[in-house]
PDB file of N, CA and C in Angstrom:
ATOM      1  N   UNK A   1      24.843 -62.353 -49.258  1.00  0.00           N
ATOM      2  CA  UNK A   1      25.111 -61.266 -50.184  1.00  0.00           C
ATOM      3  C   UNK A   1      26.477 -61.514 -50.840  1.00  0.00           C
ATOM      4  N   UNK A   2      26.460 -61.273 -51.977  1.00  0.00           N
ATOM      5  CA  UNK A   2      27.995 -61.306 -52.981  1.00  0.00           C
ATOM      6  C   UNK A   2      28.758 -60.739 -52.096  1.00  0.00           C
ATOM      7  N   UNK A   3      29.647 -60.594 -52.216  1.00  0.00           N
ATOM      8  CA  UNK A   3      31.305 -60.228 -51.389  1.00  0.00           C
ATOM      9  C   UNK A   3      31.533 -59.113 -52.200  1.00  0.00           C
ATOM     10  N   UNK A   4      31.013 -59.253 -53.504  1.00  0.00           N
ATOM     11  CA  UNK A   4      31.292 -58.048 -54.443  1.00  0.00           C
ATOM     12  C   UNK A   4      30.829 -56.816 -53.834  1.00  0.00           C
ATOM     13  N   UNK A   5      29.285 -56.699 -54.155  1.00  0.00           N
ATOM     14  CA  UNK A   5      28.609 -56.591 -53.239  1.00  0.00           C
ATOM     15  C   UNK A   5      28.928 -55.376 -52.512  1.00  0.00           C
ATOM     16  N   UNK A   6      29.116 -56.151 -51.223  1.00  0.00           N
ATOM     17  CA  UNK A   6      28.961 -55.965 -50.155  1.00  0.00           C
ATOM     18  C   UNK A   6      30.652 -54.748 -50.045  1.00  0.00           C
ATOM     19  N   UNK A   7      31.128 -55.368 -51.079  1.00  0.00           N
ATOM     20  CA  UNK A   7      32.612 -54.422 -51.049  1.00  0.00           C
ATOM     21  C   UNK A   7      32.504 -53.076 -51.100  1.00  0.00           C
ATOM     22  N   UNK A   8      31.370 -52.804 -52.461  1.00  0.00           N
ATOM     23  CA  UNK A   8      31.378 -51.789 -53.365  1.00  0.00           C
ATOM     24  C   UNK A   8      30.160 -50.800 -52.312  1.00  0.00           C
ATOM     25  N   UNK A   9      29.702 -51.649 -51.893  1.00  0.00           N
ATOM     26  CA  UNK A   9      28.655 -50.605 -50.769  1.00  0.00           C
ATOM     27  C   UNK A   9      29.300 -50.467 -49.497  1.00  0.00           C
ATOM     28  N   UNK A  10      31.006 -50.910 -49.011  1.00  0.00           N
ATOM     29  CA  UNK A  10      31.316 -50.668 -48.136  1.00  0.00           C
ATOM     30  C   UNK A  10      32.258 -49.156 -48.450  1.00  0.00           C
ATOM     31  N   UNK A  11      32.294 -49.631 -49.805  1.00  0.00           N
ATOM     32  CA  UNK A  11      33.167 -48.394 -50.492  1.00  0.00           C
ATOM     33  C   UNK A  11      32.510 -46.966 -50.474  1.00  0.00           C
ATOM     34  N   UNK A  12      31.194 -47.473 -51.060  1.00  0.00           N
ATOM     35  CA  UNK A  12      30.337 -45.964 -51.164  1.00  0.00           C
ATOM     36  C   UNK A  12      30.048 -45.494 -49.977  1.00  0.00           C
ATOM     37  N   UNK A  13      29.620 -46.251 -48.985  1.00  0.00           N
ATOM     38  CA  UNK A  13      29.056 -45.928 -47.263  1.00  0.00           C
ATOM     39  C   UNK A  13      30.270 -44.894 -46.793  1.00  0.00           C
ATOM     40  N   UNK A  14      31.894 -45.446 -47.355  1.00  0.00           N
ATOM     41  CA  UNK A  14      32.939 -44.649 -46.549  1.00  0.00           C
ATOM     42  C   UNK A  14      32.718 -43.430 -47.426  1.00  0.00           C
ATOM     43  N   UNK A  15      32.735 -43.211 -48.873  1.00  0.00           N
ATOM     44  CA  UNK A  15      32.841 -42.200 -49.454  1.00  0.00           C
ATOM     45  C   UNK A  15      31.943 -41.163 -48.892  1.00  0.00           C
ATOM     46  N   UNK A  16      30.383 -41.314 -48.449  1.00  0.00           N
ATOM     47  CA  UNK A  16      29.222 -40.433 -48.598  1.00  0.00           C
ATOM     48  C   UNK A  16      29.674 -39.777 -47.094  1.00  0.00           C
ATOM     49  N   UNK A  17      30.483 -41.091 -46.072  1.00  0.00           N
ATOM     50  CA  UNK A  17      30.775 -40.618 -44.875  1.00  0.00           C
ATOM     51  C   UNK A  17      31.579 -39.487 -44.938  1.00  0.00           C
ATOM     52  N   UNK A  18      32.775 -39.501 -45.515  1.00  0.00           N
ATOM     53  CA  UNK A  18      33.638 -38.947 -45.929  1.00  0.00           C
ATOM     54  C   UNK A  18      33.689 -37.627 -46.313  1.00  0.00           C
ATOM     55  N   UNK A  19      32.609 -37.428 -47.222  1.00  0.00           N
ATOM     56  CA  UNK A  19      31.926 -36.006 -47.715  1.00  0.00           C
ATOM     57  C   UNK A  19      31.578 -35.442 -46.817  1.00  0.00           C
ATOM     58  N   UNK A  20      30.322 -36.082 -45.850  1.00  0.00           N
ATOM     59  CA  UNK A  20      29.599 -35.478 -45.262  1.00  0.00           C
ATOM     60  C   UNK A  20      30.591 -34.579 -44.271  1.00  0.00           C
ATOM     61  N   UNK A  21      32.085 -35.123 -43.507  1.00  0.00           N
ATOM     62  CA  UNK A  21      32.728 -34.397 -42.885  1.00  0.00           C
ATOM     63  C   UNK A  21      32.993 -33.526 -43.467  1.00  0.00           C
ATOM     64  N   UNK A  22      34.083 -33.490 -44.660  1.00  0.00           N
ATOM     65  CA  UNK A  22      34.333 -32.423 -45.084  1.00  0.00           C
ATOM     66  C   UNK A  22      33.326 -31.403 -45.290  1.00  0.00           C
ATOM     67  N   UNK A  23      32.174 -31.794 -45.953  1.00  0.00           N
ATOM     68  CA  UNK A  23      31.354 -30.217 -45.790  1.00  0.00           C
ATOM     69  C   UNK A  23      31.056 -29.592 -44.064  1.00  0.00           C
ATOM     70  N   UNK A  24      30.884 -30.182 -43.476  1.00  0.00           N
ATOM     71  CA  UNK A  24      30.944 -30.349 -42.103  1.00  0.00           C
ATOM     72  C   UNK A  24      31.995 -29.557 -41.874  1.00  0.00           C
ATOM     73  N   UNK A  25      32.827 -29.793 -41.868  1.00  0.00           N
ATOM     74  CA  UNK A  25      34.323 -29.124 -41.709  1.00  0.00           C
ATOM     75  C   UNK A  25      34.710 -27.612 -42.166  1.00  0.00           C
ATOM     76  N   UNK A  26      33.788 -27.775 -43.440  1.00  0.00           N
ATOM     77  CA  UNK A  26      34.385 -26.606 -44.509  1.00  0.00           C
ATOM     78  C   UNK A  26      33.284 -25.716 -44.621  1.00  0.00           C
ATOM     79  N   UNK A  27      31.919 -26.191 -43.962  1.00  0.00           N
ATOM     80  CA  UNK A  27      30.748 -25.028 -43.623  1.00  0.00           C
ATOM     81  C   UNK A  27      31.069 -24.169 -42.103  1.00  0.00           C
ATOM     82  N   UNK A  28      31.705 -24.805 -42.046  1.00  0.00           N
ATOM     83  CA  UNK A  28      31.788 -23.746 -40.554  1.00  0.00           C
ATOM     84  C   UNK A  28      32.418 -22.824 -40.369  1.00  0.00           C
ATOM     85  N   UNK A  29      33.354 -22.820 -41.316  1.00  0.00           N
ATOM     86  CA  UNK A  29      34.554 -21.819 -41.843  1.00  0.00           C
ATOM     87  C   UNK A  29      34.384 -20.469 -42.314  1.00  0.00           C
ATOM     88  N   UNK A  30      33.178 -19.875 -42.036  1.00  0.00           N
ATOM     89  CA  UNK A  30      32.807 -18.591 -42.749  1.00  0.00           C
ATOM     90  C   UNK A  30      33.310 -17.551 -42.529  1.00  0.00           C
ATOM     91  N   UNK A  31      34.201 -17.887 -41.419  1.00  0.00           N
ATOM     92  CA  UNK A  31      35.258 -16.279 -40.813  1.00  0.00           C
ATOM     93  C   UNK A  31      36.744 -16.273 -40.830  1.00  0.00           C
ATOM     94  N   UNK A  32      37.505 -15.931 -41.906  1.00  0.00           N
ATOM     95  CA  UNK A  32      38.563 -15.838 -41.656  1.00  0.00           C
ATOM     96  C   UNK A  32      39.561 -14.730 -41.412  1.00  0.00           C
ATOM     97  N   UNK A  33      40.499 -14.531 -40.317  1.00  0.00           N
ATOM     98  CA  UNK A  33      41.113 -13.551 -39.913  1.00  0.00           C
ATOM     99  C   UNK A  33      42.461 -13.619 -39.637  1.00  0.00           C
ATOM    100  N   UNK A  34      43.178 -11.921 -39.754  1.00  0.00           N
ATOM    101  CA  UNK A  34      44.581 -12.126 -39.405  1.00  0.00           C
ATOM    102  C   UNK A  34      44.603 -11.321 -38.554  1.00  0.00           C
ATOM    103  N   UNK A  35      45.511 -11.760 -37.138  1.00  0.00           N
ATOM    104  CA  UNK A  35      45.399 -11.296 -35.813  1.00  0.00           C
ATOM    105  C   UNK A  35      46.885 -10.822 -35.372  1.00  0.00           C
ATOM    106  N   UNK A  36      47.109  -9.439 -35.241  1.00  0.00           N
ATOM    107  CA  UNK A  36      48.826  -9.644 -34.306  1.00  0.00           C
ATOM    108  C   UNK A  36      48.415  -8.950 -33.020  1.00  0.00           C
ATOM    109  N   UNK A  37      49.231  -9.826 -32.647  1.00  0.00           N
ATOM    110  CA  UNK A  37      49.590  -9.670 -31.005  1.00  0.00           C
ATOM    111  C   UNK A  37      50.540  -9.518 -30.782  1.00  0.00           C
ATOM    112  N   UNK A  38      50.764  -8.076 -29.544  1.00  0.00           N
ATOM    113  CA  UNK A  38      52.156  -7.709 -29.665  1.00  0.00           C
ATOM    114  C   UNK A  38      51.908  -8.064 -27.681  1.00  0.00           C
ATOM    115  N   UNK A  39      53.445  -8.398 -27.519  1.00  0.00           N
ATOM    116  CA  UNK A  39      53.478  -9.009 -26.167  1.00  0.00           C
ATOM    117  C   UNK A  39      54.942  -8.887 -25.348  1.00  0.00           C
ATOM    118  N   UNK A  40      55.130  -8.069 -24.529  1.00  0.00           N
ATOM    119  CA  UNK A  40      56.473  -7.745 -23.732  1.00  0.00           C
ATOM    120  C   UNK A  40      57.520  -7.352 -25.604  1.00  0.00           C
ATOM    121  N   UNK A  41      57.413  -6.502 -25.808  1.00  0.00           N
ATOM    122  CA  UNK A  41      57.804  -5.999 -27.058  1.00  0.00           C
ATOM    123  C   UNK A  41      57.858  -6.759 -28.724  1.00  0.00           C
ATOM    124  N   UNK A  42      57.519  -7.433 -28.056  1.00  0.00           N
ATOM    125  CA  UNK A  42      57.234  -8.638 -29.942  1.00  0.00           C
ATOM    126  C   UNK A  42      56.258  -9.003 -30.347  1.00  0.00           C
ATOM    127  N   UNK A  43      56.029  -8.740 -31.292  1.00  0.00           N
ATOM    128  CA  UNK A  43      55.119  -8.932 -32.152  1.00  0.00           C
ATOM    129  C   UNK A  43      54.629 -10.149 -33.079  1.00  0.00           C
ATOM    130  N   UNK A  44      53.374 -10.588 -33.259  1.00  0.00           N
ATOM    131  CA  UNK A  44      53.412 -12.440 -33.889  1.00  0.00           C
ATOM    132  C   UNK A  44      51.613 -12.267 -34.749  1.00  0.00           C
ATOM    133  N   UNK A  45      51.732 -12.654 -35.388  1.00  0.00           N
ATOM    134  CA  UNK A  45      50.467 -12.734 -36.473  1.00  0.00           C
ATOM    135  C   UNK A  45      50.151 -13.810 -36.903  1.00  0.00           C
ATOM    136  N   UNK A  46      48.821 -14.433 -36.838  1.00  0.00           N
ATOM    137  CA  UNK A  46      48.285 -15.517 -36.859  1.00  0.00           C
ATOM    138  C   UNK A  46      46.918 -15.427 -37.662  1.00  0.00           C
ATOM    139  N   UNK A  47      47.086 -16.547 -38.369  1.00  0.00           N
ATOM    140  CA  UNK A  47      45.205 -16.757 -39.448  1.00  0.00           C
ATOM    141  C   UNK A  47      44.573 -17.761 -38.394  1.00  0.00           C
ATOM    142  N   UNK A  48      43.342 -17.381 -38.478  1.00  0.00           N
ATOM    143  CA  UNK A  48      42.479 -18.534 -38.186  1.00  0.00           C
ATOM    144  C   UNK A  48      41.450 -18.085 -38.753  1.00  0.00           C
ATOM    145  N   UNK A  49      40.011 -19.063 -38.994  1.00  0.00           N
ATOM    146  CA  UNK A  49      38.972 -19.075 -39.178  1.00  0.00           C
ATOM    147  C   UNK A  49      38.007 -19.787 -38.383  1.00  0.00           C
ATOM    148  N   UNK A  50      37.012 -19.635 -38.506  1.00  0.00           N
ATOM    149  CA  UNK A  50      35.996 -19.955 -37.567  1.00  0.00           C
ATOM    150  C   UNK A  50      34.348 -19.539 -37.675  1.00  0.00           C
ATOM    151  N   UNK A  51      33.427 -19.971 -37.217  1.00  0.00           N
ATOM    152  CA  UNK A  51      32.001 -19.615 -37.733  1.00  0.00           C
ATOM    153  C   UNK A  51      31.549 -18.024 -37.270  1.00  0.00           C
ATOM    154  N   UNK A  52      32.060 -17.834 -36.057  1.00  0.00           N
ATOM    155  CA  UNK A  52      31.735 -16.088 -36.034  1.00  0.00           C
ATOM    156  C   UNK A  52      33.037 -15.269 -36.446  1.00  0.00           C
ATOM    157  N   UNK A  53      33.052 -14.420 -36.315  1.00  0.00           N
ATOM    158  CA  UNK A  53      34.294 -13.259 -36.364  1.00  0.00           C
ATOM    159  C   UNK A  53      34.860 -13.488 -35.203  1.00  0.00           C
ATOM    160  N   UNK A  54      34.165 -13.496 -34.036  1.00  0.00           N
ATOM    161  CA  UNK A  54      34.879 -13.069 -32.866  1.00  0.00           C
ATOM    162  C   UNK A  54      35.494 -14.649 -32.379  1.00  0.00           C
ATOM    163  N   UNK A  55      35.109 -15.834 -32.763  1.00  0.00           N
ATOM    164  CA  UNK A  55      35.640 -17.124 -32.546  1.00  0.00           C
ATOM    165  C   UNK A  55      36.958 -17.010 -33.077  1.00  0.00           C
ATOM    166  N   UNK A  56      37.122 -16.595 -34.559  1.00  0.00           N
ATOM    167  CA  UNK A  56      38.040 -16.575 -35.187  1.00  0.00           C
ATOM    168  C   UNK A  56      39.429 -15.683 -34.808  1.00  0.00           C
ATOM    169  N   UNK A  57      38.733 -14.453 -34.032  1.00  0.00           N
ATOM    170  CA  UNK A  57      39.439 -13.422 -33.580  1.00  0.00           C
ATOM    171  C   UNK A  57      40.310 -14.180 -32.414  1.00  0.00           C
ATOM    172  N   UNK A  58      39.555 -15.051 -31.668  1.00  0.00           N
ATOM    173  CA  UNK A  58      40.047 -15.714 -30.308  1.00  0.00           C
ATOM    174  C   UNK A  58      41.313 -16.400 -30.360  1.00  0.00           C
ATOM    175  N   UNK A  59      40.950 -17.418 -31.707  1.00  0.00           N
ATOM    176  CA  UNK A  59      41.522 -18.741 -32.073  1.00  0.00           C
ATOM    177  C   UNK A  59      42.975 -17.998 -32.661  1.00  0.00           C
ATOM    178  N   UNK A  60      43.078 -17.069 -33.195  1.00  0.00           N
ATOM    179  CA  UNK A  60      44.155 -16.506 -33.850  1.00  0.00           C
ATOM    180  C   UNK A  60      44.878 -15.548 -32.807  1.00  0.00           C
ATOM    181  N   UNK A  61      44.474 -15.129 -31.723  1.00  0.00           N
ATOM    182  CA  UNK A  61      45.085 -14.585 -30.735  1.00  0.00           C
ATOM    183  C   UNK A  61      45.542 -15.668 -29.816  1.00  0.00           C
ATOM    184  N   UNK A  62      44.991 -16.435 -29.774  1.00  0.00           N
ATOM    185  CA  UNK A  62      45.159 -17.854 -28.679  1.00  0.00           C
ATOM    186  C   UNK A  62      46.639 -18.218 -29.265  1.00  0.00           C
ATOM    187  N   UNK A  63      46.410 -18.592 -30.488  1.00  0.00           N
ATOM    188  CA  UNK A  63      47.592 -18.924 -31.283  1.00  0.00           C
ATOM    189  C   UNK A  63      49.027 -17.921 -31.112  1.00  0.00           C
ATOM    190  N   UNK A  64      48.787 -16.804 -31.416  1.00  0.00           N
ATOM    191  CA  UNK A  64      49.797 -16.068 -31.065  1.00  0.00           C
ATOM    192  C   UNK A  64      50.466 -15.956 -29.988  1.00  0.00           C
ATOM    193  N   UNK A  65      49.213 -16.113 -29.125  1.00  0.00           N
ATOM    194  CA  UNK A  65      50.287 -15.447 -27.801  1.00  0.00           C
ATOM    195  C   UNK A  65      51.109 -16.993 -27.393  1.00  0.00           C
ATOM    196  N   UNK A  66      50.446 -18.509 -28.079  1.00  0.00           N
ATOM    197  CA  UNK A  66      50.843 -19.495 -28.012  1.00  0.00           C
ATOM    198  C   UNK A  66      52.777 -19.187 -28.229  1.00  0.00           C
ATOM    199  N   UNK A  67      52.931 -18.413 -29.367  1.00  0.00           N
ATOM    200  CA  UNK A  67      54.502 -18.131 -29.407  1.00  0.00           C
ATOM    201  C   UNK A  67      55.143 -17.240 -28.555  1.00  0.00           C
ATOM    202  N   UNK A  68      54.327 -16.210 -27.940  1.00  0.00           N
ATOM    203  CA  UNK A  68      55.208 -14.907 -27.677  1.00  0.00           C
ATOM    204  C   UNK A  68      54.877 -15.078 -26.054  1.00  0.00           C
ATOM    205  N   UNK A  69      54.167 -16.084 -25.562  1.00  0.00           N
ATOM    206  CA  UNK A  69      54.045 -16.575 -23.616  1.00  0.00           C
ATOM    207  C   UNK A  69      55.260 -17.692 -23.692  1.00  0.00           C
ATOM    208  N   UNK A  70      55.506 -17.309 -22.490  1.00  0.00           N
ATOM    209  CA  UNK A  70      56.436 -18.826 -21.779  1.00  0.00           C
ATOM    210  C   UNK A  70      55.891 -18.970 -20.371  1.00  0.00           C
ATOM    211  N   UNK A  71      54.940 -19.949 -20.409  1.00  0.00           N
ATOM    212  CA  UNK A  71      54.046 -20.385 -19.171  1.00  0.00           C
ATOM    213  C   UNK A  71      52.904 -19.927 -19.134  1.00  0.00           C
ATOM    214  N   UNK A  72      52.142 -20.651 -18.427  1.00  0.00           N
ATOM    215  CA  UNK A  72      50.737 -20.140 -17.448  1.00  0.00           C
ATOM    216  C   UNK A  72      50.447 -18.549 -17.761  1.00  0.00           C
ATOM    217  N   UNK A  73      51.566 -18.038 -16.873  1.00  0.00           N
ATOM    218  CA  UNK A  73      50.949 -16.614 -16.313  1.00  0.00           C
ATOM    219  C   UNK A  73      50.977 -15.750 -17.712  1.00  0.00           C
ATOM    220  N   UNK A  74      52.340 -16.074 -18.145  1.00  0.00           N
ATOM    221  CA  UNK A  74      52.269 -14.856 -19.805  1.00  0.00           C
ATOM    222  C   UNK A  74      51.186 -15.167 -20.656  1.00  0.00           C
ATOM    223  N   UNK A  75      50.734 -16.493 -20.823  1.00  0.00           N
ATOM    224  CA  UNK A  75      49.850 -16.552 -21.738  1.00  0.00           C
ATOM    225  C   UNK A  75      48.343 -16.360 -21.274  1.00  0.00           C
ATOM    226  N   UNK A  76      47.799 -16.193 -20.216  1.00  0.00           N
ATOM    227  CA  UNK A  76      46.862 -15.666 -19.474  1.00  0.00           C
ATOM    228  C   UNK A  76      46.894 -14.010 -19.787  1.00  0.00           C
ATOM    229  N   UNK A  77      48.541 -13.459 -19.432  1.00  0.00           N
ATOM    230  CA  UNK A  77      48.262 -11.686 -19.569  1.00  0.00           C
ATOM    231  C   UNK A  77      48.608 -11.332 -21.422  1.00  0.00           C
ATOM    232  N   UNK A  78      48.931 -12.223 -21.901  1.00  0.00           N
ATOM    233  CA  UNK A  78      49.023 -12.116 -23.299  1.00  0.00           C
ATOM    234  C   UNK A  78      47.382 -11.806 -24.021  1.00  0.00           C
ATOM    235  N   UNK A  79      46.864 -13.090 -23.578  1.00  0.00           N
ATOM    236  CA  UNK A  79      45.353 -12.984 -23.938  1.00  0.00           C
ATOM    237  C   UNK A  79      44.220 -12.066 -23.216  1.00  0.00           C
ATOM    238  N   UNK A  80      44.807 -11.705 -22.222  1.00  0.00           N
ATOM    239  CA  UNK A  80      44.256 -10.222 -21.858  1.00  0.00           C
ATOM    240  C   UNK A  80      43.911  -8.646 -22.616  1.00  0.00           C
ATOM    241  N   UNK A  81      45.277  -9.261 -23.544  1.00  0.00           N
ATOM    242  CA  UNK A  81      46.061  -7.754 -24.446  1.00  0.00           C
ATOM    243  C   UNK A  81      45.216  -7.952 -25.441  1.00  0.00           C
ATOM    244  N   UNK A  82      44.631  -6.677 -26.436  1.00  0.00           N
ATOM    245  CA  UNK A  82      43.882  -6.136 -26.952  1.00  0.00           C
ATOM    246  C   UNK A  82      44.592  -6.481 -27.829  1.00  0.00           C
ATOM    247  N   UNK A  83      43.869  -7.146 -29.217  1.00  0.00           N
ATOM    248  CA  UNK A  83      44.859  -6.950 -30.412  1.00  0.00           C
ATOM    249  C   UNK A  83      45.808  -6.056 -31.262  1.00  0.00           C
ATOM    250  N   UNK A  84      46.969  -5.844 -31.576  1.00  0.00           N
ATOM    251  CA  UNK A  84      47.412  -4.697 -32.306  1.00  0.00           C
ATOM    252  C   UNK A  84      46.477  -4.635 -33.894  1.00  0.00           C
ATOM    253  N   UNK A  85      46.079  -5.411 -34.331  1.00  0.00           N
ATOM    254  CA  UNK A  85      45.325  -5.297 -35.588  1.00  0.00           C
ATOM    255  C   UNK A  85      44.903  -6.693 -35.395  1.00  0.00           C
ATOM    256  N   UNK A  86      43.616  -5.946 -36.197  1.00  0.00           N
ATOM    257  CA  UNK A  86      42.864  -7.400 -37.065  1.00  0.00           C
ATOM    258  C   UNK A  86      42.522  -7.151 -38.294  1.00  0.00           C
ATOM    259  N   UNK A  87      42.930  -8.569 -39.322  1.00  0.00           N
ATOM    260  CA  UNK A  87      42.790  -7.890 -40.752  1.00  0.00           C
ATOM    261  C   UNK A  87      41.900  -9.073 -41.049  1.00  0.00           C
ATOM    262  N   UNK A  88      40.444  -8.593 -41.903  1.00  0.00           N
ATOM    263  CA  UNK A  88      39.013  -9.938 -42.545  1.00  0.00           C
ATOM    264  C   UNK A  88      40.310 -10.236 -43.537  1.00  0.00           C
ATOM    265  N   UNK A  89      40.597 -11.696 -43.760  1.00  0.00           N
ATOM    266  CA  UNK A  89      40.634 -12.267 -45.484  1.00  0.00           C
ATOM    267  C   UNK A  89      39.510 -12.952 -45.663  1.00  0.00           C
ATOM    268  N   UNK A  90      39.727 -12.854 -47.515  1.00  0.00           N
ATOM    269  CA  UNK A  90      38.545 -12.854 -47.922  1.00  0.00           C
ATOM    270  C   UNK A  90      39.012 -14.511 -48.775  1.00  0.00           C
TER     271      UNK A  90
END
């Protein structure tokens, strides 16, 4: 096979690959949310998105209490705590 070829279909093979993640990536995304978590008196707000609501709800509390725990145990009773708000963006 030409070298040419074989270039230009190594080119397109990465491109179609390429796509296919990103939609991959960017279909799953149908939930996006803003989450605060308030924790031993402070407060921290986080976006995430995710394919359900309540994934998204997780991922953005996970995140938060990621700032407002120091160790194991806080971030275990952090993620215990009920959100102070959750806001859909659209």
């Amino acid at each position: 096979m030409n070298p040419r070829k074989l270039a230009l279909l190594a080119v397109a093979g990465f491109l179609l690959l390429a796509g296919v993640m990103t939609w991959m990536m960017l279909s799953g995304r149908r939930h996006r949310v803003e989450v605060c978590m308030e924790y031993r008196g402070r407060t921290v707000c986080r976006t995430a998105a995710g394919p359900t609501r309540e994934e998204a709800v997780r991922t953005a509390a996970d995140n938060a209490c990621a700032l407002l725990a120091s160790g194991m145990t806080d971030s275990m009773q952090c993620g215990r705590t009920p959100p102070a708000s959750v806001r859909d963006i659209e």
